[in-house]
PDB file of N, CA and C in Angstrom:
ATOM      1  N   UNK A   1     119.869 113.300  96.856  1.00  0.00           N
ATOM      2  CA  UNK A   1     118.841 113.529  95.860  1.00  0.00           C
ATOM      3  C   UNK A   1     118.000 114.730  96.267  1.00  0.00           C
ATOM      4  N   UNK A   2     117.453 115.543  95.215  1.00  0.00           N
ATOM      5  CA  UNK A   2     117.027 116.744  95.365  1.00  0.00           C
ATOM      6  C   UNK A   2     115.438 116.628  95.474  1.00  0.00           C
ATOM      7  N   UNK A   3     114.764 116.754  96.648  1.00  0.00           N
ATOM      8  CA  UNK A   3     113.099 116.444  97.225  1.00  0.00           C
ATOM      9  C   UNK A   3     112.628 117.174  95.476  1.00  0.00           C
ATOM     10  N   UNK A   4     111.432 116.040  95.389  1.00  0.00           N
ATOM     11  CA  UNK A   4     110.295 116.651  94.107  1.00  0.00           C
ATOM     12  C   UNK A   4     110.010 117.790  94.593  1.00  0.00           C
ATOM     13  N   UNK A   5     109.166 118.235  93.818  1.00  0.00           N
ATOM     14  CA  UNK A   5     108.334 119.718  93.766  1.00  0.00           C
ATOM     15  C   UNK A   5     107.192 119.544  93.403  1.00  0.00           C
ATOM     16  N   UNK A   6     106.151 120.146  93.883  1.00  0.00           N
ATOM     17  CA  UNK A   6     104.477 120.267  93.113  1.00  0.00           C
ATOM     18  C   UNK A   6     104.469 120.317  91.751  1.00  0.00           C
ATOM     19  N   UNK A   7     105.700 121.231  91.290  1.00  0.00           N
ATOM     20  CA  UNK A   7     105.819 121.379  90.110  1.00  0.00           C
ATOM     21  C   UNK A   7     106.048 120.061  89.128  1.00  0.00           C
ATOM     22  N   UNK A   8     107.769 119.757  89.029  1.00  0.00           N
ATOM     23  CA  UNK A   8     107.233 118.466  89.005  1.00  0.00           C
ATOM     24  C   UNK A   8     106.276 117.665  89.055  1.00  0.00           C
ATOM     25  N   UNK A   9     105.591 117.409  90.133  1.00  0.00           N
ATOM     26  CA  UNK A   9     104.414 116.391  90.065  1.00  0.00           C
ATOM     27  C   UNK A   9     103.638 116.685  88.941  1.00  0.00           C
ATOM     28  N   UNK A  10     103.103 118.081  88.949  1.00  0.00           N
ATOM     29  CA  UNK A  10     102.474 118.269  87.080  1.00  0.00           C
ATOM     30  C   UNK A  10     102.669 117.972  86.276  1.00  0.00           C
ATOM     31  N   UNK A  11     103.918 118.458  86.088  1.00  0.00           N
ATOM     32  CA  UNK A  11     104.601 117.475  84.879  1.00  0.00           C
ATOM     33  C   UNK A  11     104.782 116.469  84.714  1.00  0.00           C
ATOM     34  N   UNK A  12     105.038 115.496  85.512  1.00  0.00           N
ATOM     35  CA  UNK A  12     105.051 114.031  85.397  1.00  0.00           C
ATOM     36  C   UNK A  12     103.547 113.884  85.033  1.00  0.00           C
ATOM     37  N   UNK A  13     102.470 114.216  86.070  1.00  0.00           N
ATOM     38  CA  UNK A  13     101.079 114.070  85.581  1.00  0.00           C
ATOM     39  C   UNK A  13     100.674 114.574  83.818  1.00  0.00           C
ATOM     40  N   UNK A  14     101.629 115.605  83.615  1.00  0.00           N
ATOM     41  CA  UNK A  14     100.574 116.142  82.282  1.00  0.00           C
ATOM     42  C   UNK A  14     101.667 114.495  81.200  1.00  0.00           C
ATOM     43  N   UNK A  15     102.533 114.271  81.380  1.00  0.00           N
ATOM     44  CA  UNK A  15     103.560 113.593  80.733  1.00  0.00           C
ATOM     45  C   UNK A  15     102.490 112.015  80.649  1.00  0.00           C
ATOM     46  N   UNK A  16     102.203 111.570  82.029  1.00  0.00           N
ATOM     47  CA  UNK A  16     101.383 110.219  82.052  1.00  0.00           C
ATOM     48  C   UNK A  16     100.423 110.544  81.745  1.00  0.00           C
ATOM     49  N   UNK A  17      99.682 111.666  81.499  1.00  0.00           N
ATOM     50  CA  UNK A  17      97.957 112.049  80.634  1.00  0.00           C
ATOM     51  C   UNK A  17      98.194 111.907  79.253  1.00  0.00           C
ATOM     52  N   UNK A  18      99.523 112.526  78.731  1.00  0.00           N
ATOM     53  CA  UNK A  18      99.391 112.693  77.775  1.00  0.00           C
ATOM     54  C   UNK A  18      99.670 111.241  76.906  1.00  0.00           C
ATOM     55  N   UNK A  19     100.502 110.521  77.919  1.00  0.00           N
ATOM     56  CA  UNK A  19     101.389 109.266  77.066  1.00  0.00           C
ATOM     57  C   UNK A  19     100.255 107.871  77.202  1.00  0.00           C
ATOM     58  N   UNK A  20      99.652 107.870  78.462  1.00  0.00           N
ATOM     59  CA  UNK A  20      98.385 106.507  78.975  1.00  0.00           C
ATOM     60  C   UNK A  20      97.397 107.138  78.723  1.00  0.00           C
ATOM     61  N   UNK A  21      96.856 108.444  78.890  1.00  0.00           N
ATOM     62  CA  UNK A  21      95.186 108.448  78.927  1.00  0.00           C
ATOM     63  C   UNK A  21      94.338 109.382  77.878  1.00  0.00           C
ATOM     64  N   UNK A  22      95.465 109.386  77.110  1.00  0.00           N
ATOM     65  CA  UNK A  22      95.084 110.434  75.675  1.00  0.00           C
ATOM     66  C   UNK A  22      94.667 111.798  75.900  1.00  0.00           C
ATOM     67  N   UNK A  23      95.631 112.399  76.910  1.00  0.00           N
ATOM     68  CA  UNK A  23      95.593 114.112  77.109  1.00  0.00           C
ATOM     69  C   UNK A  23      93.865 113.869  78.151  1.00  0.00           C
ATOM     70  N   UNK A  24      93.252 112.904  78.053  1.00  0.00           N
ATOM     71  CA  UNK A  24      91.936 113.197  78.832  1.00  0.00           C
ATOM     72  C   UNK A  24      91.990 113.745  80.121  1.00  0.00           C
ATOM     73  N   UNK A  25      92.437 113.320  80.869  1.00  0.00           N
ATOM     74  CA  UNK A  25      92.499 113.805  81.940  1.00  0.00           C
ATOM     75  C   UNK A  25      92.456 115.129  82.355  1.00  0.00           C
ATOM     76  N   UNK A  26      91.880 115.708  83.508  1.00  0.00           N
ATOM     77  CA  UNK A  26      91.870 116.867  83.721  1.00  0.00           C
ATOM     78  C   UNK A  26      92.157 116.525  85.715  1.00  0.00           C
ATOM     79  N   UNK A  27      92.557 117.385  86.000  1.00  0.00           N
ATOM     80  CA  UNK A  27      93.009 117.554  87.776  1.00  0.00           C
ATOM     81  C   UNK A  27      93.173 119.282  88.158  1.00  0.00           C
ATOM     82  N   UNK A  28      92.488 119.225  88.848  1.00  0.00           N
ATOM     83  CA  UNK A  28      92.391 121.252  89.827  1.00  0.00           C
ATOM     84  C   UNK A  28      93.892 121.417  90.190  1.00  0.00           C
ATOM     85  N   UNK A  29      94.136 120.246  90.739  1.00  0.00           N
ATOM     86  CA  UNK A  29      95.261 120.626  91.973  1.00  0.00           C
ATOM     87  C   UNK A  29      95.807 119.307  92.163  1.00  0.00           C
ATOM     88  N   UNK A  30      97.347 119.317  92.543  1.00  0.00           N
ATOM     89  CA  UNK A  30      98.222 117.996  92.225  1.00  0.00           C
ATOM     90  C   UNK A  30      99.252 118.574  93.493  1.00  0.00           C
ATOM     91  N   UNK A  31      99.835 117.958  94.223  1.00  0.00           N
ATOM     92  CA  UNK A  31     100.861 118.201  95.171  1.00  0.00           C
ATOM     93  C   UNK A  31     100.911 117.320  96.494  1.00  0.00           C
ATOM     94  N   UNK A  32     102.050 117.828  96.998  1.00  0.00           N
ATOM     95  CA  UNK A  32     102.612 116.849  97.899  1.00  0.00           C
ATOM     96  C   UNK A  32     101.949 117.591  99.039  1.00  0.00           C
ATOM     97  N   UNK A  33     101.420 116.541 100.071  1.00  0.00           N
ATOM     98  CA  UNK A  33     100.829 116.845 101.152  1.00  0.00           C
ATOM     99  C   UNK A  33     101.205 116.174 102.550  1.00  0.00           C
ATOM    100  N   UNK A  34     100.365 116.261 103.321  1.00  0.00           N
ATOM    101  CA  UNK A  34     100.132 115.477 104.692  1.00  0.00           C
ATOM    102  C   UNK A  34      99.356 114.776 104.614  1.00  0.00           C
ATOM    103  N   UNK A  35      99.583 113.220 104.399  1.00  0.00           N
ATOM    104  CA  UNK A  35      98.230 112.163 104.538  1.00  0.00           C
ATOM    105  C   UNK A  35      98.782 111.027 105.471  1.00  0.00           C
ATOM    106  N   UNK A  36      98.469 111.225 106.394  1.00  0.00           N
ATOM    107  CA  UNK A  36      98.728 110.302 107.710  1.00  0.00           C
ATOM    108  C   UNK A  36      97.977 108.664 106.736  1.00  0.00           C
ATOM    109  N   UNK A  37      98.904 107.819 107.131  1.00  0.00           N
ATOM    110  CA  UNK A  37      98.382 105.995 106.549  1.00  0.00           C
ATOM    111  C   UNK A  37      98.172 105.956 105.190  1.00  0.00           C
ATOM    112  N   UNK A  38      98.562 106.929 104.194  1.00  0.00           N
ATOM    113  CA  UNK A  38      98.133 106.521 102.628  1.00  0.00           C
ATOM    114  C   UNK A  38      99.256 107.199 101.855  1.00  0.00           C
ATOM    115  N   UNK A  39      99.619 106.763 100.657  1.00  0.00           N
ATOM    116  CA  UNK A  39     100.813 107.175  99.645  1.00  0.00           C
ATOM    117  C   UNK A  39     100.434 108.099  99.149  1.00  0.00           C
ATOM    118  N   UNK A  40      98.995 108.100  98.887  1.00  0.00           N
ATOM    119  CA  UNK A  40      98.631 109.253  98.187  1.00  0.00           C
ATOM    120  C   UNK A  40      96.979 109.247  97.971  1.00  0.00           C
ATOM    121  N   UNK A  41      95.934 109.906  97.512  1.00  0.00           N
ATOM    122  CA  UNK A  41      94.726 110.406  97.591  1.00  0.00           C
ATOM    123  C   UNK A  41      94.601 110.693  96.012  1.00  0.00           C
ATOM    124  N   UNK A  42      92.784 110.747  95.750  1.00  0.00           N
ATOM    125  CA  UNK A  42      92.577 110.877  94.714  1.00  0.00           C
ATOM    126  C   UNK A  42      91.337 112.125  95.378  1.00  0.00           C
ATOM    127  N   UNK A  43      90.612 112.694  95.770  1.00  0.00           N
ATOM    128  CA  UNK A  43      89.757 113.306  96.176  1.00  0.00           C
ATOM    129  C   UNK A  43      88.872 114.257  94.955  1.00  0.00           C
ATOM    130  N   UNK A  44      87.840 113.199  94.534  1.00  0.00           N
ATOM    131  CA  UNK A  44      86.847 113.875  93.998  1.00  0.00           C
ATOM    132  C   UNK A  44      86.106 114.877  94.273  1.00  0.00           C
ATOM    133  N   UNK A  45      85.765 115.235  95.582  1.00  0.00           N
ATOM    134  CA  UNK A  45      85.066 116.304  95.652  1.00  0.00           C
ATOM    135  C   UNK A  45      85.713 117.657  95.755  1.00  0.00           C
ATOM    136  N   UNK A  46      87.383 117.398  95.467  1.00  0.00           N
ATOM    137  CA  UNK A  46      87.735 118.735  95.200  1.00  0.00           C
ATOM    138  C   UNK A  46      88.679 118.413  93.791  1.00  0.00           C
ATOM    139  N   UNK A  47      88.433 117.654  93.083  1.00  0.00           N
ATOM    140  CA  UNK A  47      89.635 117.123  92.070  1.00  0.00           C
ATOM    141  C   UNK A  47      90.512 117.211  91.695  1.00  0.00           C
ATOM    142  N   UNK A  48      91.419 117.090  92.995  1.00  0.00           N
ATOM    143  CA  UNK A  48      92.566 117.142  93.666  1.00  0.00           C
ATOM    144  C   UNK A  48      93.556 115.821  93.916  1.00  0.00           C
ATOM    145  N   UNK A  49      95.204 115.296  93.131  1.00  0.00           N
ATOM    146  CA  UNK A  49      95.632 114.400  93.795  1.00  0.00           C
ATOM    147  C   UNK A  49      96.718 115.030  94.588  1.00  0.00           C
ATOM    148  N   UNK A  50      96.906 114.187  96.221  1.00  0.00           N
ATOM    149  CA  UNK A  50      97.455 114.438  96.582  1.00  0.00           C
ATOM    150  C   UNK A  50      98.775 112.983  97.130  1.00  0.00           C
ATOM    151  N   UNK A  51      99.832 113.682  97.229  1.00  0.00           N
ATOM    152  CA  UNK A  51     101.106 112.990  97.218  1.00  0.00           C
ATOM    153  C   UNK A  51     101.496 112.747  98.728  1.00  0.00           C
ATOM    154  N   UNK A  52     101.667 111.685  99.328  1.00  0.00           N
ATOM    155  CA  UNK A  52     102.248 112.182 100.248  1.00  0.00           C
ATOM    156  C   UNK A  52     103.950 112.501 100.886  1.00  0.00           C
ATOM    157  N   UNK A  53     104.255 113.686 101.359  1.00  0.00           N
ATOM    158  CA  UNK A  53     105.289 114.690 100.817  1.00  0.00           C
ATOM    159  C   UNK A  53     106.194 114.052 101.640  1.00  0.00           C
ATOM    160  N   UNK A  54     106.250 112.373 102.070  1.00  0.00           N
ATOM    161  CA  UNK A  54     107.295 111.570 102.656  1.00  0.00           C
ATOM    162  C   UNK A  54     107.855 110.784 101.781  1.00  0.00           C
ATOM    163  N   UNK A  55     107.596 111.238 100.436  1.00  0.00           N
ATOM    164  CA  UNK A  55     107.854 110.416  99.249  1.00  0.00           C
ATOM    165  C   UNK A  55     108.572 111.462  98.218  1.00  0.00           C
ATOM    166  N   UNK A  56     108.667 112.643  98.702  1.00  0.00           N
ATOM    167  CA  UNK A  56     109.273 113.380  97.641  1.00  0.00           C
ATOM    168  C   UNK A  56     110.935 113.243  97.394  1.00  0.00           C
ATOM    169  N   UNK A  57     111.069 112.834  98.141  1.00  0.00           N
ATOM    170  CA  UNK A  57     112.770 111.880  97.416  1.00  0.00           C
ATOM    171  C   UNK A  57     112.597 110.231  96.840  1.00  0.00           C
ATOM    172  N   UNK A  58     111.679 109.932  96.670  1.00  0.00           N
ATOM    173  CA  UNK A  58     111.523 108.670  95.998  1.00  0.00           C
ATOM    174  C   UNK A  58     110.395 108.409  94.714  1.00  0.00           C
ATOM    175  N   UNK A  59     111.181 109.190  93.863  1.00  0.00           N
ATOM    176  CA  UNK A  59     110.800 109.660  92.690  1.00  0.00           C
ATOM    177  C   UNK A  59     110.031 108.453  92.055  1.00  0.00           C
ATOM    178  N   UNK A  60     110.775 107.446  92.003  1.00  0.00           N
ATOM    179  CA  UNK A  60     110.235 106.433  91.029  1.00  0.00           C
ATOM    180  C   UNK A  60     108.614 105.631  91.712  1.00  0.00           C
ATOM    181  N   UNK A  61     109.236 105.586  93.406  1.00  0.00           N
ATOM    182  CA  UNK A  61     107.802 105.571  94.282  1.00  0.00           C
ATOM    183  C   UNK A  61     106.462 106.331  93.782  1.00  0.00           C
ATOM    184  N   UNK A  62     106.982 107.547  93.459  1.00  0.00           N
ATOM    185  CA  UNK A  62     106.128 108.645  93.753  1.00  0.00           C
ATOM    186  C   UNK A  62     105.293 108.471  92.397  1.00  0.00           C
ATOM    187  N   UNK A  63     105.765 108.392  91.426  1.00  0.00           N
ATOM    188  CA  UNK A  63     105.059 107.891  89.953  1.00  0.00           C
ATOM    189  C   UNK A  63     104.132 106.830  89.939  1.00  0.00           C
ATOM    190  N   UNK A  64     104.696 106.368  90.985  1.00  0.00           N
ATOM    191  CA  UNK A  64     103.937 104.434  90.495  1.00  0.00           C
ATOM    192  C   UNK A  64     102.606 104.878  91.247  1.00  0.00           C
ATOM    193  N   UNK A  65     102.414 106.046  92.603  1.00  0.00           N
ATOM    194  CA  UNK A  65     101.425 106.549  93.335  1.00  0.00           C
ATOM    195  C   UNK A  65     100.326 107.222  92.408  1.00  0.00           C
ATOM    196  N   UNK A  66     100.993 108.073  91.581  1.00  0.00           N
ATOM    197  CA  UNK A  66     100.787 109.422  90.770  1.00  0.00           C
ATOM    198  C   UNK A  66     100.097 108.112  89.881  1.00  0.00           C
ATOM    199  N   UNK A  67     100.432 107.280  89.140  1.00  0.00           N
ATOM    200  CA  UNK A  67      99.561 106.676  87.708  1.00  0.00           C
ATOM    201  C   UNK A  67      98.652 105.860  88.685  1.00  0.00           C
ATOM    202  N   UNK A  68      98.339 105.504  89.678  1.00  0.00           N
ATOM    203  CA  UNK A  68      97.208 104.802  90.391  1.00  0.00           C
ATOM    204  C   UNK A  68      96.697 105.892  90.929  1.00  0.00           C
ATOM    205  N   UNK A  69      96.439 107.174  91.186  1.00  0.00           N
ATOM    206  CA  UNK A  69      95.974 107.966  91.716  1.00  0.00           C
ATOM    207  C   UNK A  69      95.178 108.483  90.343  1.00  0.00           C
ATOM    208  N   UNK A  70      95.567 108.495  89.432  1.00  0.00           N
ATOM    209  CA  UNK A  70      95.182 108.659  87.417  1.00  0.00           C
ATOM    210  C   UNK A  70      94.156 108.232  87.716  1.00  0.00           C
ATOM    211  N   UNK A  71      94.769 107.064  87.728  1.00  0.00           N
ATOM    212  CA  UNK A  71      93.119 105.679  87.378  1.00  0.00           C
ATOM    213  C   UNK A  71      92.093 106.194  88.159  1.00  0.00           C
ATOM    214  N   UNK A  72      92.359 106.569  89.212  1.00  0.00           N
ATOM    215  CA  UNK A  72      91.124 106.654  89.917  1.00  0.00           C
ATOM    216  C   UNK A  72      90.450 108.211  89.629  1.00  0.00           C
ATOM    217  N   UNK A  73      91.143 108.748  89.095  1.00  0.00           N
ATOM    218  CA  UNK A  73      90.614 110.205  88.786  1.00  0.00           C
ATOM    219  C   UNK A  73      89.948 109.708  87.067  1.00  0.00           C
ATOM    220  N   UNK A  74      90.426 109.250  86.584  1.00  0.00           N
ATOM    221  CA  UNK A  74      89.560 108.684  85.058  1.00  0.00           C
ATOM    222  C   UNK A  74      88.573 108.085  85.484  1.00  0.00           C
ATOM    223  N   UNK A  75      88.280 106.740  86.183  1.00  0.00           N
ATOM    224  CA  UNK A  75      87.071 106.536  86.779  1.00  0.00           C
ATOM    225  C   UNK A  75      85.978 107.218  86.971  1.00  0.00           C
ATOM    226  N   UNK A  76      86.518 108.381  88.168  1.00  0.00           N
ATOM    227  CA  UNK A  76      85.532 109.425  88.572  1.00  0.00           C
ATOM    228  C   UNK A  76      84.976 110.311  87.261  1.00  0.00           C
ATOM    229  N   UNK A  77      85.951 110.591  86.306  1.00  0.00           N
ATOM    230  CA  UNK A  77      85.314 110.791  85.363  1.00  0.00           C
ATOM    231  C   UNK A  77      84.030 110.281  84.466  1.00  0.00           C
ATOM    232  N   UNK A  78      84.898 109.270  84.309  1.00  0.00           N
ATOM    233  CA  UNK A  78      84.042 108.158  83.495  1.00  0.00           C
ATOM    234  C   UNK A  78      82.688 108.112  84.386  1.00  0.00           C
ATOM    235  N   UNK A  79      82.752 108.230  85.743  1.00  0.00           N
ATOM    236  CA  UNK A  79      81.497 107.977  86.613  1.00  0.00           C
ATOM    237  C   UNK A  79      81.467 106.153  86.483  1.00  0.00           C
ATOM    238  N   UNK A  80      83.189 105.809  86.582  1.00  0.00           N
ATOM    239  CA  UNK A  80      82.816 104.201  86.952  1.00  0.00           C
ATOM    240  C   UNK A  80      83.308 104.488  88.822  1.00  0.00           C
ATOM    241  N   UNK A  81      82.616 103.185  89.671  1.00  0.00           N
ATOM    242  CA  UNK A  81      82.577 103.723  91.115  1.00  0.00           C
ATOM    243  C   UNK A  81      83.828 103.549  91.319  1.00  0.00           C
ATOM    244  N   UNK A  82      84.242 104.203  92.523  1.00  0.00           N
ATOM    245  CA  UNK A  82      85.348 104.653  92.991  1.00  0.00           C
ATOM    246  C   UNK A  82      86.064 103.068  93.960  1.00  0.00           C
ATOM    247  N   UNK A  83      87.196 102.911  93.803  1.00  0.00           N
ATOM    248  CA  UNK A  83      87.436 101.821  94.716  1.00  0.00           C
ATOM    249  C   UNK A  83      88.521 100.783  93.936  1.00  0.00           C
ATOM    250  N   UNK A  84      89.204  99.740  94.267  1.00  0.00           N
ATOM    251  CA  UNK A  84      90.088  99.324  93.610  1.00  0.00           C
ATOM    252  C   UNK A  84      89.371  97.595  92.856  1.00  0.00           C
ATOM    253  N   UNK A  85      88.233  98.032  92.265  1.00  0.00           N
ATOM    254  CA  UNK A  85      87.694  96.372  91.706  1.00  0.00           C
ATOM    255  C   UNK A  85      88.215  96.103  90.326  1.00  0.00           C
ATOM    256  N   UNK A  86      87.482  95.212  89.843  1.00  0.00           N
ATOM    257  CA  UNK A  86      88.122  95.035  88.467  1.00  0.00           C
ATOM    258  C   UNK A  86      88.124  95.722  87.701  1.00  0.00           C
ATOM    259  N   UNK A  87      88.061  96.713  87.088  1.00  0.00           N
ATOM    260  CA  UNK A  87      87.950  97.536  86.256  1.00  0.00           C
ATOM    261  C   UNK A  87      89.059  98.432  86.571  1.00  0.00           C
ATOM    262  N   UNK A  88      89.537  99.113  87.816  1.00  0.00           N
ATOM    263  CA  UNK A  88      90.576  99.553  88.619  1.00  0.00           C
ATOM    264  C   UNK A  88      91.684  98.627  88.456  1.00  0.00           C
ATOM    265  N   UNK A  89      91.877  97.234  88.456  1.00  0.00           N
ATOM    266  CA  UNK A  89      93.205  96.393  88.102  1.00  0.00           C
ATOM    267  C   UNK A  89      93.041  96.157  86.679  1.00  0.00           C
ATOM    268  N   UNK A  90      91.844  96.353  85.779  1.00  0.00           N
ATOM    269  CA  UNK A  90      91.951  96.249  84.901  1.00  0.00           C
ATOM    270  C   UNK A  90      92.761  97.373  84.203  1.00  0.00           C
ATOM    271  N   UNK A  91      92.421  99.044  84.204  1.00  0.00           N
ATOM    272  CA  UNK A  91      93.600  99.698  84.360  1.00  0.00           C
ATOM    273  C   UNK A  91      94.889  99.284  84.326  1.00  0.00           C
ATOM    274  N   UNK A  92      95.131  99.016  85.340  1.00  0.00           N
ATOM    275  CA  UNK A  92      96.572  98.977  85.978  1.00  0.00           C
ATOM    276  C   UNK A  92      97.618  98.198  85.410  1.00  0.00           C
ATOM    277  N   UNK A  93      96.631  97.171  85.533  1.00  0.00           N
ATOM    278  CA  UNK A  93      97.503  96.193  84.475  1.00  0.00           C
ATOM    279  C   UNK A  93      97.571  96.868  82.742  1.00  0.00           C
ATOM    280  N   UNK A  94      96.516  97.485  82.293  1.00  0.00           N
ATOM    281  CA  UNK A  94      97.173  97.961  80.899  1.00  0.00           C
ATOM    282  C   UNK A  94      98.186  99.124  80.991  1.00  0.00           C
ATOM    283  N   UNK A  95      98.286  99.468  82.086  1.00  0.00           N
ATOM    284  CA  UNK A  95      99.365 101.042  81.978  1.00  0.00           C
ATOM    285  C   UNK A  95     100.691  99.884  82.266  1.00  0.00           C
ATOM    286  N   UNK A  96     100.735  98.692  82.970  1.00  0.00           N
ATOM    287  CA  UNK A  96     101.931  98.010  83.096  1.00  0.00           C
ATOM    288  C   UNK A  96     102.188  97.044  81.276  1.00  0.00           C
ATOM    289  N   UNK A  97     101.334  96.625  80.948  1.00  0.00           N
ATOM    290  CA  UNK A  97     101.236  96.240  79.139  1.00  0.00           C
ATOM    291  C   UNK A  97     101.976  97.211  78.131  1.00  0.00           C
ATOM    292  N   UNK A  98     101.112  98.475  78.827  1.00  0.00           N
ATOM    293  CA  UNK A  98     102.038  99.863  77.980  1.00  0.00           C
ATOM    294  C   UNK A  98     102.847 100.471  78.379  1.00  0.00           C
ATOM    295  N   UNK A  99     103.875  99.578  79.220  1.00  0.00           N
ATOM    296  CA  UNK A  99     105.046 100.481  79.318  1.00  0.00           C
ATOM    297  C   UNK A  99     105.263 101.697  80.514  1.00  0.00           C
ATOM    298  N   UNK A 100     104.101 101.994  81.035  1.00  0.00           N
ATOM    299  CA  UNK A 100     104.011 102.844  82.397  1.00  0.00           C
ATOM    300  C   UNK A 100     105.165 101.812  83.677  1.00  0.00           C
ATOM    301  N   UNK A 101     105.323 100.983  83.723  1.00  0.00           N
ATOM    302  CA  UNK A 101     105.897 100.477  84.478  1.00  0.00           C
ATOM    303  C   UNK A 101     107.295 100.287  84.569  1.00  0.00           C
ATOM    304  N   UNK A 102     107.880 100.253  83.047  1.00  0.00           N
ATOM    305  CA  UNK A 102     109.257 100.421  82.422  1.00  0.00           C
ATOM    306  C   UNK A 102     109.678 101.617  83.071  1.00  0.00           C
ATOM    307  N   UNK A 103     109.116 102.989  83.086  1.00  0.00           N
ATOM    308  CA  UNK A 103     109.397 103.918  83.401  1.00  0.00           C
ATOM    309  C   UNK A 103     110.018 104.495  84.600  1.00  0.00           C
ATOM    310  N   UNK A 104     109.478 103.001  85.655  1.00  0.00           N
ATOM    311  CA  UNK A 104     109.781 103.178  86.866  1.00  0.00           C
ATOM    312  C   UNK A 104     111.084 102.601  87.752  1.00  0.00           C
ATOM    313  N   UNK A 105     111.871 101.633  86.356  1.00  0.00           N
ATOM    314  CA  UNK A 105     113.065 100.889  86.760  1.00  0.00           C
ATOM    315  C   UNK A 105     113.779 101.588  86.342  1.00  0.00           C
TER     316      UNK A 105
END
């Protein structure tokens, strides 16, 4: 299998903005990185997600990272707090209701 690309990752991102969060979303910077202990990062103070680039052959992994890394960048938007409480599984569970999860089998 052929490793993702940054590129890619956009596209999958502009694809899950456009299909779960009604084009809202906005992100600076999206790509595969170095994150020692985490799948992936949401980092508000540069509004930036990052991937981590031990996952770029596990495409379907890498999505399920990429739409929970969403949520938490809509949050920050929204200015609801940052962190995985109810409102964060409340998310999650509707992107799995709508079909975000189909996507990944």
């Amino acid at each position: 299998m052929r490793p993702q690309t940054n590129l890619g990752l956009r596209r999958s991102f502009n694809q899950f903005n456009r299909d779960f969060f009604g084009g809202k979303l906005t992100i600076k910077t999206i790509r595969f990185g170095n994150i020692p202990d985490a799948a992936g990062l949401y980092d508000p103070n540069t509004e930036e997600i990052v991937i981590n680039r031990c996952l770029k052959t596990w495409p379907r992994f890498t999505s399920m990272v990429l739409l929970h890394e969403m949520v938490h960048r809509k949050h920050h938007m929204s200015r609801v707090p940052m962190g995985h409480g109810k409102r964060f599984l409340k998310d999650m569970k509707w992107l799995v209701a709508h079909g975000a999860a189909d996507r990944l089998l």
